[in-house]
Each structure stands twice: as structure tokens, then as C-alpha cells.
N, C-alpha and C. Protein backbone atom coordinates (compact mmCIF):
# COMPACT_ATOMS: atom_id res chain seq x y z
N UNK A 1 -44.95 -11.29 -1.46
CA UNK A 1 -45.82 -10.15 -1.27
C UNK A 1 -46.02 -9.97 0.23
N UNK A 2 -46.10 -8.61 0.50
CA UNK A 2 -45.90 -8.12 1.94
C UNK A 2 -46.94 -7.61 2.17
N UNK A 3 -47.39 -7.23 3.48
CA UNK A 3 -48.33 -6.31 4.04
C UNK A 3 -47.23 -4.81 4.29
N UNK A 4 -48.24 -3.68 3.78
CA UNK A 4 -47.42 -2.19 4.18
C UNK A 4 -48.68 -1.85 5.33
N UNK A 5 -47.91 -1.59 6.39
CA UNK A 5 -49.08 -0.96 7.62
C UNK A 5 -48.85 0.62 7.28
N UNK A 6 -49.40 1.23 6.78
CA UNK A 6 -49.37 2.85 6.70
C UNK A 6 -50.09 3.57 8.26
N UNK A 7 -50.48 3.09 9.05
CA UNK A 7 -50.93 3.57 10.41
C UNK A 7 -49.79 3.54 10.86
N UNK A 8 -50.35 4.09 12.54
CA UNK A 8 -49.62 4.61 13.25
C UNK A 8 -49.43 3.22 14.54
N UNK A 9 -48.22 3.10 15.09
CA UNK A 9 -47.88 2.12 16.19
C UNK A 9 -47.82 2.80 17.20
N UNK A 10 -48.31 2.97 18.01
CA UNK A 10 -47.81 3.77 19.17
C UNK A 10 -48.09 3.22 20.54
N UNK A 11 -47.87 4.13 21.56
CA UNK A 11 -47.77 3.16 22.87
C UNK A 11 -46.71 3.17 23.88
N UNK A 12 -46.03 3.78 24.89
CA UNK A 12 -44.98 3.56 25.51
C UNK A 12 -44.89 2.24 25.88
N UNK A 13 -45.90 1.25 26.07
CA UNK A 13 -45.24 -0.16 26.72
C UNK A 13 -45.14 -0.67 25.45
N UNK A 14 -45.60 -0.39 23.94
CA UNK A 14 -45.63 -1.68 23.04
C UNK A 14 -44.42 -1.85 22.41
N UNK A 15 -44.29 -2.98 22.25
CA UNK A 15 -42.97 -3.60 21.37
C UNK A 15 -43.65 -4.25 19.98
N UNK A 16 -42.80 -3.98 18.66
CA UNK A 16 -43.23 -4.82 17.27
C UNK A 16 -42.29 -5.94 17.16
N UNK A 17 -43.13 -7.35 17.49
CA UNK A 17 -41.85 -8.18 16.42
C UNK A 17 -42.28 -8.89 15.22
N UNK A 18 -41.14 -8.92 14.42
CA UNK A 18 -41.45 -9.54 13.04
C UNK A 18 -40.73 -10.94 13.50
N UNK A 19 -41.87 -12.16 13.11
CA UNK A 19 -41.33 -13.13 13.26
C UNK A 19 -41.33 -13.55 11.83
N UNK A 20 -42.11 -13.66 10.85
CA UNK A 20 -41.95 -14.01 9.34
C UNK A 20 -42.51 -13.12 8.47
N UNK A 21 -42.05 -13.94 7.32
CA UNK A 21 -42.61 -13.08 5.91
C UNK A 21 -42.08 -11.32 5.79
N UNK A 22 -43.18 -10.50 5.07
CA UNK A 22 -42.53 -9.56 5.00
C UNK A 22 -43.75 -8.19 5.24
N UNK A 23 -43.43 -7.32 5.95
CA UNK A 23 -44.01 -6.54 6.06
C UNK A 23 -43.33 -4.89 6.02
N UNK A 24 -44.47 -4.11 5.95
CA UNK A 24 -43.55 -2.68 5.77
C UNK A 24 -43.91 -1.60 6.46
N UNK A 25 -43.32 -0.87 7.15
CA UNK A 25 -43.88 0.45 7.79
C UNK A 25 -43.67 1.44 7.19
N UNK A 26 -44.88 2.62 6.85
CA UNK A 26 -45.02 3.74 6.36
C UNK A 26 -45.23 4.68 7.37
N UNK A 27 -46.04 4.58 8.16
CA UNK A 27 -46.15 5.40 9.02
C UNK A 27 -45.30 5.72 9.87
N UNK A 28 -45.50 7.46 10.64
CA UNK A 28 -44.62 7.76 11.60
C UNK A 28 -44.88 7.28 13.14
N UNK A 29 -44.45 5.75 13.31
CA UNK A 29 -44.65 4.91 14.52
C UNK A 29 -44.43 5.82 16.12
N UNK A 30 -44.68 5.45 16.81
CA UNK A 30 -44.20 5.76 17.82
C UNK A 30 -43.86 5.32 19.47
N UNK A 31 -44.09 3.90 19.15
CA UNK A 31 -44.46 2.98 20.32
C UNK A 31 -43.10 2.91 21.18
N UNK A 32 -42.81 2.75 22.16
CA UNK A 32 -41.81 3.07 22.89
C UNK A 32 -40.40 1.91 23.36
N UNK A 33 -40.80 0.96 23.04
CA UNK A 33 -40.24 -0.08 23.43
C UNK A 33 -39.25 -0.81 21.95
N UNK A 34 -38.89 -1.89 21.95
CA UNK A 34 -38.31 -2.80 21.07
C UNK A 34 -39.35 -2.83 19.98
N UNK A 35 -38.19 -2.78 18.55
CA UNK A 35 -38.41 -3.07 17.10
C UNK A 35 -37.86 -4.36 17.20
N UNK A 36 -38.41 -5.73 16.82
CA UNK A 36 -37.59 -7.03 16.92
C UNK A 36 -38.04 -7.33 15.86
N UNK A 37 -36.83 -7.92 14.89
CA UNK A 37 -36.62 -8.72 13.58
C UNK A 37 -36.27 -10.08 13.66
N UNK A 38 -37.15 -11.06 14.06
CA UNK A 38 -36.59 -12.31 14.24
C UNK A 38 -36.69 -13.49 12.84
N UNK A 39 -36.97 -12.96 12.35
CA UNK A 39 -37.42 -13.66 10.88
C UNK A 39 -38.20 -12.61 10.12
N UNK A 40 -37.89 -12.97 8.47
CA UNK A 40 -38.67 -12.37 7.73
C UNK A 40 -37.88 -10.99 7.12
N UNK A 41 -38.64 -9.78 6.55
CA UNK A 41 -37.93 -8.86 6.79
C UNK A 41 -39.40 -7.46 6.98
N UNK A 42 -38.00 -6.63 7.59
CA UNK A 42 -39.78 -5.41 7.91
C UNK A 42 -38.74 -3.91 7.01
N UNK A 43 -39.54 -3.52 5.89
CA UNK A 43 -39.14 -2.38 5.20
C UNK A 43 -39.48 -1.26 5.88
N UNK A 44 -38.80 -0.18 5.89
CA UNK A 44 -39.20 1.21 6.00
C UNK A 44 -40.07 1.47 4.39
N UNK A 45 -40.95 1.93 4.42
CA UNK A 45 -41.53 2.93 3.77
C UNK A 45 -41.71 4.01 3.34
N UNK A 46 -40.95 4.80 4.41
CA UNK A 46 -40.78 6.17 4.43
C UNK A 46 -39.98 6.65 5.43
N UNK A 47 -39.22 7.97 5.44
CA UNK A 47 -38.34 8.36 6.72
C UNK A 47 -39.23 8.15 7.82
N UNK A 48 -38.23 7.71 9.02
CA UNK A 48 -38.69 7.74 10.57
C UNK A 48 -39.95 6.89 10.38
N UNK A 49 -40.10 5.68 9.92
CA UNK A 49 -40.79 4.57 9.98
C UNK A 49 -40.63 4.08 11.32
N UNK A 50 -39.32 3.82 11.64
CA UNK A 50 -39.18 3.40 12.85
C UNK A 50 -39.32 4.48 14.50
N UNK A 51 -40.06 4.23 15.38
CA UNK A 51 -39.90 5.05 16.80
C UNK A 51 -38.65 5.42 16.72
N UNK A 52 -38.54 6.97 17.47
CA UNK A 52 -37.09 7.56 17.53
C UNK A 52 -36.90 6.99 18.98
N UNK A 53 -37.51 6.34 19.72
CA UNK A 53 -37.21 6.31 20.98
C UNK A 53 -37.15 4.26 21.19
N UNK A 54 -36.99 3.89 20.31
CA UNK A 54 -37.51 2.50 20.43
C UNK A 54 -35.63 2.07 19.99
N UNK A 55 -35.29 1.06 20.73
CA UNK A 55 -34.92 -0.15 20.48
C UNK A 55 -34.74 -0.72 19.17
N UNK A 56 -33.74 -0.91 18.03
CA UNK A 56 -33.68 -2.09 17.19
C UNK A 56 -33.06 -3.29 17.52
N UNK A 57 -33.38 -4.33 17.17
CA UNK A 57 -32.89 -5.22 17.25
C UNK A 57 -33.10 -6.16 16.24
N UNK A 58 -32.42 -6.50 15.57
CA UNK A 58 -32.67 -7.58 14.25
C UNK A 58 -32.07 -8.77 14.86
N UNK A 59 -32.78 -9.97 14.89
CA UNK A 59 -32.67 -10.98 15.59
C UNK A 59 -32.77 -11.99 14.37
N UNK A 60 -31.93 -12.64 13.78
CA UNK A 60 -31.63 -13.58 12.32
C UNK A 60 -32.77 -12.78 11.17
N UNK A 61 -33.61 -11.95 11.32
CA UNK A 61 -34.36 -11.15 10.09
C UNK A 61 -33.74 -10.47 9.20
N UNK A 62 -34.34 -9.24 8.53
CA UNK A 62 -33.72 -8.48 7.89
C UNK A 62 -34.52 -7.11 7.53
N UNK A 63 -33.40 -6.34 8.13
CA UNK A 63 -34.20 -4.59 8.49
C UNK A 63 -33.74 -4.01 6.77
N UNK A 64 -34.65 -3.86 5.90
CA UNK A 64 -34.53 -3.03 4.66
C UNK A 64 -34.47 -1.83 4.79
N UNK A 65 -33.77 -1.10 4.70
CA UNK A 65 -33.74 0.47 4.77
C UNK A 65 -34.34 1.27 3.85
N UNK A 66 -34.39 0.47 2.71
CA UNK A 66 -34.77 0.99 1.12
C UNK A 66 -34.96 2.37 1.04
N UNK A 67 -33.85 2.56 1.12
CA UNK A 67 -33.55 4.40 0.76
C UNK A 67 -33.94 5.16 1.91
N UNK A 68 -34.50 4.70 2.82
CA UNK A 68 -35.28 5.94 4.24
C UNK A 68 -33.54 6.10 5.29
N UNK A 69 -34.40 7.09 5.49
CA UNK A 69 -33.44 6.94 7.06
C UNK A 69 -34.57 6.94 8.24
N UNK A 70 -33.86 6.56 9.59
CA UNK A 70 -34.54 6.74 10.96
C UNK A 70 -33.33 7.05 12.05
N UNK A 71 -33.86 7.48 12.91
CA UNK A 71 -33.02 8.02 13.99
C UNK A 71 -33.56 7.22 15.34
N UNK A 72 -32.88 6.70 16.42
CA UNK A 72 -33.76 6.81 16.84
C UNK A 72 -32.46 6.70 18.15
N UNK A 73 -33.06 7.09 19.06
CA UNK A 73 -32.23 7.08 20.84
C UNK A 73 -31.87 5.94 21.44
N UNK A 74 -32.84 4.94 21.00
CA UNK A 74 -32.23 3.80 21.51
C UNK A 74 -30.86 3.31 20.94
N UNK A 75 -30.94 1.68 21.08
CA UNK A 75 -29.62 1.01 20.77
C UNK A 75 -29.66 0.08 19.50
N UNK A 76 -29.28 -0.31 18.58
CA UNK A 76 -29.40 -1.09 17.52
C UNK A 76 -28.57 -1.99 18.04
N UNK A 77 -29.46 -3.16 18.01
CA UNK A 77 -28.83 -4.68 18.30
C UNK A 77 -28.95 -5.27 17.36
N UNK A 78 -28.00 -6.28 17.37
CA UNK A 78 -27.82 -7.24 15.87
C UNK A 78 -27.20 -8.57 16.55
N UNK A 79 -28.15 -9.88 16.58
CA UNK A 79 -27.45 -11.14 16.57
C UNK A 79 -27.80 -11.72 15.67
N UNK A 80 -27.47 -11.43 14.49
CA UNK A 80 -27.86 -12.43 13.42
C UNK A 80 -28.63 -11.27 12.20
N UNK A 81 -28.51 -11.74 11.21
CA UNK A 81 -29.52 -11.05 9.89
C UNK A 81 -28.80 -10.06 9.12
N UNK A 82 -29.76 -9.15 8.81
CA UNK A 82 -29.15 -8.19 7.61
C UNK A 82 -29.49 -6.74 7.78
N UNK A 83 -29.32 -6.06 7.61
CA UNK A 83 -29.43 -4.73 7.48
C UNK A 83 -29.48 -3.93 6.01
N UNK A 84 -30.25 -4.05 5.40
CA UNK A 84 -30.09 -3.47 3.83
C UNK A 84 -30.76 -2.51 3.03
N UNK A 85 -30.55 -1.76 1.92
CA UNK A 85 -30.86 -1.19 1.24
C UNK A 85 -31.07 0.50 1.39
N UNK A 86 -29.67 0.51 1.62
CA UNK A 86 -28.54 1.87 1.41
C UNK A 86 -29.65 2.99 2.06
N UNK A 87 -30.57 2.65 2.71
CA UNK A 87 -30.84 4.10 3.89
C UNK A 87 -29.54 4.19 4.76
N UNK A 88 -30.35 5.18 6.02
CA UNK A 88 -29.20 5.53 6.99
C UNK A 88 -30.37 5.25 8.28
N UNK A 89 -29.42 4.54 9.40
CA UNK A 89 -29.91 4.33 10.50
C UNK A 89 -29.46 4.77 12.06
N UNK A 90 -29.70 5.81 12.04
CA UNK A 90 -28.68 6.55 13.42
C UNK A 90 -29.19 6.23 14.52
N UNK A 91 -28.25 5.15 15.51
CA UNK A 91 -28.70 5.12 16.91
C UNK A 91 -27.76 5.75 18.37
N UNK A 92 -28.30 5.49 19.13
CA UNK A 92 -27.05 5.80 19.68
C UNK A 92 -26.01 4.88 19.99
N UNK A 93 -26.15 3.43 20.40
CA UNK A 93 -24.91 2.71 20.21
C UNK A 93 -25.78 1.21 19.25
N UNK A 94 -24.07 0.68 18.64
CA UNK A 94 -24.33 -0.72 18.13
C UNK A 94 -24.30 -1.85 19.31
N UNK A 95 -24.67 -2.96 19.19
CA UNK A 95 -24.01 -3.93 20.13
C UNK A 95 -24.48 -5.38 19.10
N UNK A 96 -23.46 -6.00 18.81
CA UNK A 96 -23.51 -7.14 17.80
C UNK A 96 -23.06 -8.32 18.55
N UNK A 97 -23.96 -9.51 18.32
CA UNK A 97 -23.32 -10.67 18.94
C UNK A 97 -23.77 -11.69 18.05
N UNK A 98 -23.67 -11.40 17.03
CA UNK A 98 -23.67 -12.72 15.79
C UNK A 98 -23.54 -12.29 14.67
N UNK A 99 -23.28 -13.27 13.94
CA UNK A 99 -22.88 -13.15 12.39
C UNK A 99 -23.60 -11.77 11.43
N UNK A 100 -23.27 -11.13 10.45
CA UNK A 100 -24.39 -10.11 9.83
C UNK A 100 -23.82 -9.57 8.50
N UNK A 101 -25.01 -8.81 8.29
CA UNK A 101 -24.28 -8.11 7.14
C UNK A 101 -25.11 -7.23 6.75
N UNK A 102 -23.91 -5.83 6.03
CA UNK A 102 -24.66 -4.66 6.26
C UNK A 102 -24.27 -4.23 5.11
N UNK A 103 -26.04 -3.52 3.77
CA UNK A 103 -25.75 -3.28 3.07
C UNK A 103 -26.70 -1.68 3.13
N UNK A 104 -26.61 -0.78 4.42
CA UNK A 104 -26.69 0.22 4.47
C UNK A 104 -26.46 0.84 5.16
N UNK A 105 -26.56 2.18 5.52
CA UNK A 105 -25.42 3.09 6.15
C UNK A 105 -26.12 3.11 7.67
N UNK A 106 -24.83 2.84 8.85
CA UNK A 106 -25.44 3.04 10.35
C UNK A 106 -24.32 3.72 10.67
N UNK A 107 -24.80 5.02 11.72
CA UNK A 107 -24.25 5.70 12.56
C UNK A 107 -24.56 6.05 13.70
N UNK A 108 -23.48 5.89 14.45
CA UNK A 108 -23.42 5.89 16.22
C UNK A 108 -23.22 6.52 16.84
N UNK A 109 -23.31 7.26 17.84
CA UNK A 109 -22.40 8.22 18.57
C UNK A 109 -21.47 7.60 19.69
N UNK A 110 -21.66 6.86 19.92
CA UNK A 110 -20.56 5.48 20.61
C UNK A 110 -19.85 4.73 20.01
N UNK A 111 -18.98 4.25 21.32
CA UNK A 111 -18.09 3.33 20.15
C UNK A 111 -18.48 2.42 19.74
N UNK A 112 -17.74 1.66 18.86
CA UNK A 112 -18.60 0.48 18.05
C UNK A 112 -17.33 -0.93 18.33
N UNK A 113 -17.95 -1.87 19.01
CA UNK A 113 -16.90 -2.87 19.16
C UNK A 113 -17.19 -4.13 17.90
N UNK A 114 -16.88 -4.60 16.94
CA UNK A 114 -17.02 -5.75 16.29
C UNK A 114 -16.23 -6.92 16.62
N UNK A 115 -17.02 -7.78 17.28
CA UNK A 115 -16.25 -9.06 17.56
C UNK A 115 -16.72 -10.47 16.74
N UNK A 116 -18.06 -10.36 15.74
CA UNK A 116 -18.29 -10.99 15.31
C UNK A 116 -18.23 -10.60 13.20
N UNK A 117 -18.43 -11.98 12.98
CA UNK A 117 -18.54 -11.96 11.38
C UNK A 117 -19.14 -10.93 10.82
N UNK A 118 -18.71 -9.53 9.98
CA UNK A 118 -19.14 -9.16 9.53
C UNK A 118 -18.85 -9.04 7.71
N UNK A 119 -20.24 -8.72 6.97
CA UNK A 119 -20.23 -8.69 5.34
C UNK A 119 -20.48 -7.45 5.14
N UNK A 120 -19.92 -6.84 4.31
CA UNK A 120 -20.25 -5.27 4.01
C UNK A 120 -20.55 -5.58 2.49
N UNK A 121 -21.66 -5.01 2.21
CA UNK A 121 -22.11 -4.32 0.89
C UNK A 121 -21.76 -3.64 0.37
N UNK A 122 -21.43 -3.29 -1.07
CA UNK A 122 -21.02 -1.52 -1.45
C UNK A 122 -22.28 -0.97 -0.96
N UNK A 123 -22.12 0.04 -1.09
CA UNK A 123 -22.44 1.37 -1.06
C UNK A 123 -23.47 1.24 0.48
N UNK A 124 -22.61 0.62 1.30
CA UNK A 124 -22.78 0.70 2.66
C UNK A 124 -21.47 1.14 3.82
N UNK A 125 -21.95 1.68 5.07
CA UNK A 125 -20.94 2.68 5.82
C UNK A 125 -21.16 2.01 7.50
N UNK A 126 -19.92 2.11 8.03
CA UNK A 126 -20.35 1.75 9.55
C UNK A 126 -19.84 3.01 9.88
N UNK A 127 -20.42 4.10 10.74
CA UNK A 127 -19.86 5.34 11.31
C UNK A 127 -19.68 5.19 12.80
N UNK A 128 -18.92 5.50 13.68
CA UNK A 128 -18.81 6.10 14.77
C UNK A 128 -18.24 7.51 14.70
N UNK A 129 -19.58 8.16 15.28
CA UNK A 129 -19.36 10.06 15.06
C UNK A 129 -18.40 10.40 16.21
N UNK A 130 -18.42 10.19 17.23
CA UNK A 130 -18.05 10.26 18.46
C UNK A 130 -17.05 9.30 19.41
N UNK A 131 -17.23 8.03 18.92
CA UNK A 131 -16.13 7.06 19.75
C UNK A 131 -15.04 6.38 18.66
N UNK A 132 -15.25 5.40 18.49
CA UNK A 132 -14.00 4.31 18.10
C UNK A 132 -14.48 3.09 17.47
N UNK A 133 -13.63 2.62 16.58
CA UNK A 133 -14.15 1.36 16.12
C UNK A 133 -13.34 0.43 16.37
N UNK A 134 -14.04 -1.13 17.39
CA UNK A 134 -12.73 -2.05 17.67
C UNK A 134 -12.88 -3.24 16.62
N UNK A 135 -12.04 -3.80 15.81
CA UNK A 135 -12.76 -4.68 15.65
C UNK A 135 -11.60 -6.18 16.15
N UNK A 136 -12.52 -7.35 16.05
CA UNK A 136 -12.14 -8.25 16.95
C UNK A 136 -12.11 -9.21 15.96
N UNK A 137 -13.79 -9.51 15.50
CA UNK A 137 -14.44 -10.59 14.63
C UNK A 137 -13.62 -9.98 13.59
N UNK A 138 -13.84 -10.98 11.84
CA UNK A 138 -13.38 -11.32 10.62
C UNK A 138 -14.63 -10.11 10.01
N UNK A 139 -14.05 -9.21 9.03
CA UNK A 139 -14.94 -8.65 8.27
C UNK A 139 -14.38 -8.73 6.64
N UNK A 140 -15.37 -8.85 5.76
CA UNK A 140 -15.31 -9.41 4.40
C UNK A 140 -15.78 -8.55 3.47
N UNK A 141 -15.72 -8.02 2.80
CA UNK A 141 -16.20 -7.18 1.77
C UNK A 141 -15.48 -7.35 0.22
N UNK A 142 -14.96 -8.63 -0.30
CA UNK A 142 -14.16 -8.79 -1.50
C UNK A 142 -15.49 -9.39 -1.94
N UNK A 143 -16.71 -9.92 -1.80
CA UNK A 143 -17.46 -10.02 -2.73
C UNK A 143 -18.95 -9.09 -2.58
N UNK A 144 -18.54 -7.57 -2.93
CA UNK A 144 -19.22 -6.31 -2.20
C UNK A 144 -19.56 -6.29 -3.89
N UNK A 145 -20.89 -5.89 -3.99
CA UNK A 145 -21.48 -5.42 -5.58
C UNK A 145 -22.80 -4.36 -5.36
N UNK A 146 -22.52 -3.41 -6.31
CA UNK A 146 -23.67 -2.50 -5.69
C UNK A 146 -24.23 -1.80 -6.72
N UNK A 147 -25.02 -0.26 -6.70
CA UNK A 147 -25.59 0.31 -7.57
C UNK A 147 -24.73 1.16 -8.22
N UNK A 148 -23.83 1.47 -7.35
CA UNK A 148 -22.59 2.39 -7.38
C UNK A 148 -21.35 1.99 -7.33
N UNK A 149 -20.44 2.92 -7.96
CA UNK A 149 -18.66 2.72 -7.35
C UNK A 149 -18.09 2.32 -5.91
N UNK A 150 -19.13 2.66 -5.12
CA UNK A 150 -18.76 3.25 -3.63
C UNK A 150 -18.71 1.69 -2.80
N UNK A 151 -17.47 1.82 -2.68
CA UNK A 151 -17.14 0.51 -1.89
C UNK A 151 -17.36 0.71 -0.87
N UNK A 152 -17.87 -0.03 0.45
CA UNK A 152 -18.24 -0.19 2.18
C UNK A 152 -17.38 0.82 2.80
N UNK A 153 -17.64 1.41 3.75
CA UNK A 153 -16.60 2.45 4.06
C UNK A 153 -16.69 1.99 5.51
N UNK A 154 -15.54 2.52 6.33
CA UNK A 154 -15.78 2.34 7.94
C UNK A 154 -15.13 4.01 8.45
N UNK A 155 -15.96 4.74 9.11
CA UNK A 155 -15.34 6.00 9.51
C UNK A 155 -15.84 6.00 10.91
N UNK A 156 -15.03 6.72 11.33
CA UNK A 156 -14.63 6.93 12.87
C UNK A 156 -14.30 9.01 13.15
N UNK A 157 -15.15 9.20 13.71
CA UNK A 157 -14.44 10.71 13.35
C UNK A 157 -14.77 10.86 14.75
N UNK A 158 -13.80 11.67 15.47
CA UNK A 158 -12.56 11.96 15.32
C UNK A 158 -11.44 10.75 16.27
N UNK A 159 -11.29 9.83 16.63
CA UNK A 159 -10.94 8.83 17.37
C UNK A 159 -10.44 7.77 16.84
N UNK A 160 -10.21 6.54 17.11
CA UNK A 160 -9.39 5.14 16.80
C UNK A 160 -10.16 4.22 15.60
N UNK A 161 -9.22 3.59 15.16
CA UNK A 161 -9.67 2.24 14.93
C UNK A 161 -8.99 1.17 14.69
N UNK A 162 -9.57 0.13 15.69
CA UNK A 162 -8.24 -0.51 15.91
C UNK A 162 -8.41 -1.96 15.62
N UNK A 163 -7.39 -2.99 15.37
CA UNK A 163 -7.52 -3.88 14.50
C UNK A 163 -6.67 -5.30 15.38
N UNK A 164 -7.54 -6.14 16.13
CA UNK A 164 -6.94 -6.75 16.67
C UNK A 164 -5.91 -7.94 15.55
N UNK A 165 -4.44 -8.12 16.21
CA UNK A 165 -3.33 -8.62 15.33
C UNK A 165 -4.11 -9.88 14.72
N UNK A 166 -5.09 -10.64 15.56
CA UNK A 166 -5.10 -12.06 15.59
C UNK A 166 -6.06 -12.28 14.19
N UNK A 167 -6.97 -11.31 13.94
CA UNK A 167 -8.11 -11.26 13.63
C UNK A 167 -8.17 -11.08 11.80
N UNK A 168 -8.36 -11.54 10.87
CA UNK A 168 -8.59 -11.47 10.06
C UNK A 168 -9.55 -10.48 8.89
N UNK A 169 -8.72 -9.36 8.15
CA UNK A 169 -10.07 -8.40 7.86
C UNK A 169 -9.06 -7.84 6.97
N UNK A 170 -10.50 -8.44 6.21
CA UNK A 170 -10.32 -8.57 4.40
C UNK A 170 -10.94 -6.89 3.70
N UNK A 171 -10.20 -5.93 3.46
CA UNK A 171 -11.19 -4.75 2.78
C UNK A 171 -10.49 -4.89 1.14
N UNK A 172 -11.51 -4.48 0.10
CA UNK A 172 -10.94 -4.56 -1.05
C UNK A 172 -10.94 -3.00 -1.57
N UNK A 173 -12.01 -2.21 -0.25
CA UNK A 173 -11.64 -0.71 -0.84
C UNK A 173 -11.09 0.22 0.19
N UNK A 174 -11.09 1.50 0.96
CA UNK A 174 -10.07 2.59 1.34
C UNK A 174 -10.89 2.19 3.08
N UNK A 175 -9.94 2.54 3.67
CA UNK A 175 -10.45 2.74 4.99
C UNK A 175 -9.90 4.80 5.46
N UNK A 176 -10.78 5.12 5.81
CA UNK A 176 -10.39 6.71 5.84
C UNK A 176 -10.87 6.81 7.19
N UNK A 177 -10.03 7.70 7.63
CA UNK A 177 -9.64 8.53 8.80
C UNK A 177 -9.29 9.65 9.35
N UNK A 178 -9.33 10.79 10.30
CA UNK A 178 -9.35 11.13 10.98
C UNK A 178 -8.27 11.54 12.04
N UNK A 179 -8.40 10.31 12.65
CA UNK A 179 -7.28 10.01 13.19
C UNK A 179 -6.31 8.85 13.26
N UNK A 180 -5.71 8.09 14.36
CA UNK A 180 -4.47 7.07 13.94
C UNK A 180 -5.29 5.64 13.80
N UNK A 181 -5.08 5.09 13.51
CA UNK A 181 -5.22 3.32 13.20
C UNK A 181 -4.24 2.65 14.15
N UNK A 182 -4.78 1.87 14.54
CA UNK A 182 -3.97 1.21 15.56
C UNK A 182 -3.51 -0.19 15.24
């Protein structure tokens, strides 16, 4: 059992971090700085739970999307944790430096480099609207189970995606495109 904060966060200097347990945002936040997930997990509640101008960063926690979406200008960081429950999370760039796994939809307008472990969920999406997707790290999705048919998707529109030789990456459903695969 969680705490839901239905108020408002706001603040240009404040930062939220979740260090445990579980909590949820309803309200339309607005504090200016870093969302940090270091443990625990923090739900959306409702669309734009999260500041459009703030920072994610999930730090070994886990960001529930549970059906919302948020937008927000900053950057979504990920060293470690989860990302779940088939909302949509639009930032402007990814930057990953540890293990993860993503069982809801994020889109970027930058490119997206993957050099580390990634798990895809069904009926989860990695988008780059605007750049490229590199990937480097091992990505896994043969034990993907969901609400739906819809296996993990990776789209790139209109640009690359490219697949280093060395690198290991397991898809059990379609990769669609745009343009060439490299």
C-alpha cells in the first residue's frame, strides 16, 4: 500500500526523490528540477503527473506509467530499474547506463544510443521521432507477455537503426522502419 499525493509539487529549485516503497502522483506537478527513482516505485495517477520541464531519472526504482502519459523537456535517464505499465513518456532525449526494462511506450526526439541490457515488454515501444537508434548493449524480448498481441516494437522515423555486429539482440517480434537498418 502506497501513499497517492493528489497536490501540487512545484518550485523551480525542487527536485522529488523516491527512495522506497510506493507512492503516486495525481496531481499536475510542476517543480522544476529532477524526478529521481532510486528505489521503490512512484505511479502516475493521471496525465502529466510528472513536471513537463523536469528531469527523469529512474535510478534502480520503478516509474509505472499505468496507462498516463507525460511529456516533459527534459531528459529521461535510466541506470538501473523499470519503466512500466503501457503509458507513454515523451522526453526529449534517452541516456541509459545500466541494466532495464521497459514495459511502456517512450519517445524521443533524439537519438537513442543503447549500450546497455535491455528487456522489452509486450505491448511496449522505444521511439526515436527525429534521430536514430544505436544499439550496442544485448536486448531480450523472447520472454515478453502482455495484455495484448502487440509485441515490443522499436521505431525510428525517419533515420537509422543500427546494430552493432558484436552485440547480441534477441527480437521474437517485427522491427519496422522507415528507413535502412544498418
Amino acid at each position: 500500500q502506497g501513499d497517492d499525493f493528489a497536490g501540487v509539487i512545484s518550485g523551480a529549485g525542487a527536485s522529488v526523490n523516491i527512495l522506497a516503497g510506493q507512492q503516486t502522483f495525481s496531481g499536475l506537478n510542476s517543480y522544476g528540477r529532477t524526478t529521481r527513482i532510486m528505489g521503490g516505485t512512484l505511479t502516475l495517477g493521471a496525465d502529466n503527473a510528472l513536471p513537463t520541464s523536469s528531469t527523469v531519472w529512474v535510478d534502480g526504482g520503478t516509474l509505472n506509467m499505468a496507462g498516463h502519459g507525460a511529456t516533459t523537456t527534459g531528459s529521461l535517464l535510466v541506470s538501473g530499474g523499470a519503466i512500466t505499465g503501457a503509458g507513454t513518456l515523451t522526453a526529449n532525449a534517452l541516456t541509459v547506463s545500466g541494466p532495464w526494462s521497459l514495459g511502456a511506450n517512450i519517445t524521443t526526439t533524439a537519438a537513442i544510443q543503447l549500450t546497455t541490457p535491455l528487456t522489452l515488454v509486450a505491448d511496449s515501444a522505444l521511439t526515436s521521432s527525429t534521430g536514430s537508434i544505436t544499439i550496442t548493449g544485448s536486448i531480450d524480448n523472447t520472454n515478453a507477455t502482455g495484455s495484448s498481441a502487440r509485441a515490443p516494437q522499436l521505431a525510428y522515423v525517419p533515420y537509422n537503426l543500427s546494430l552493432n555486429a558484436a552485440t547480441e539482440v534477441t527480437l521474437s517480434g517485427g522491427i519496422g522502419a522507415t528507413a535502412r537498418i544498418n
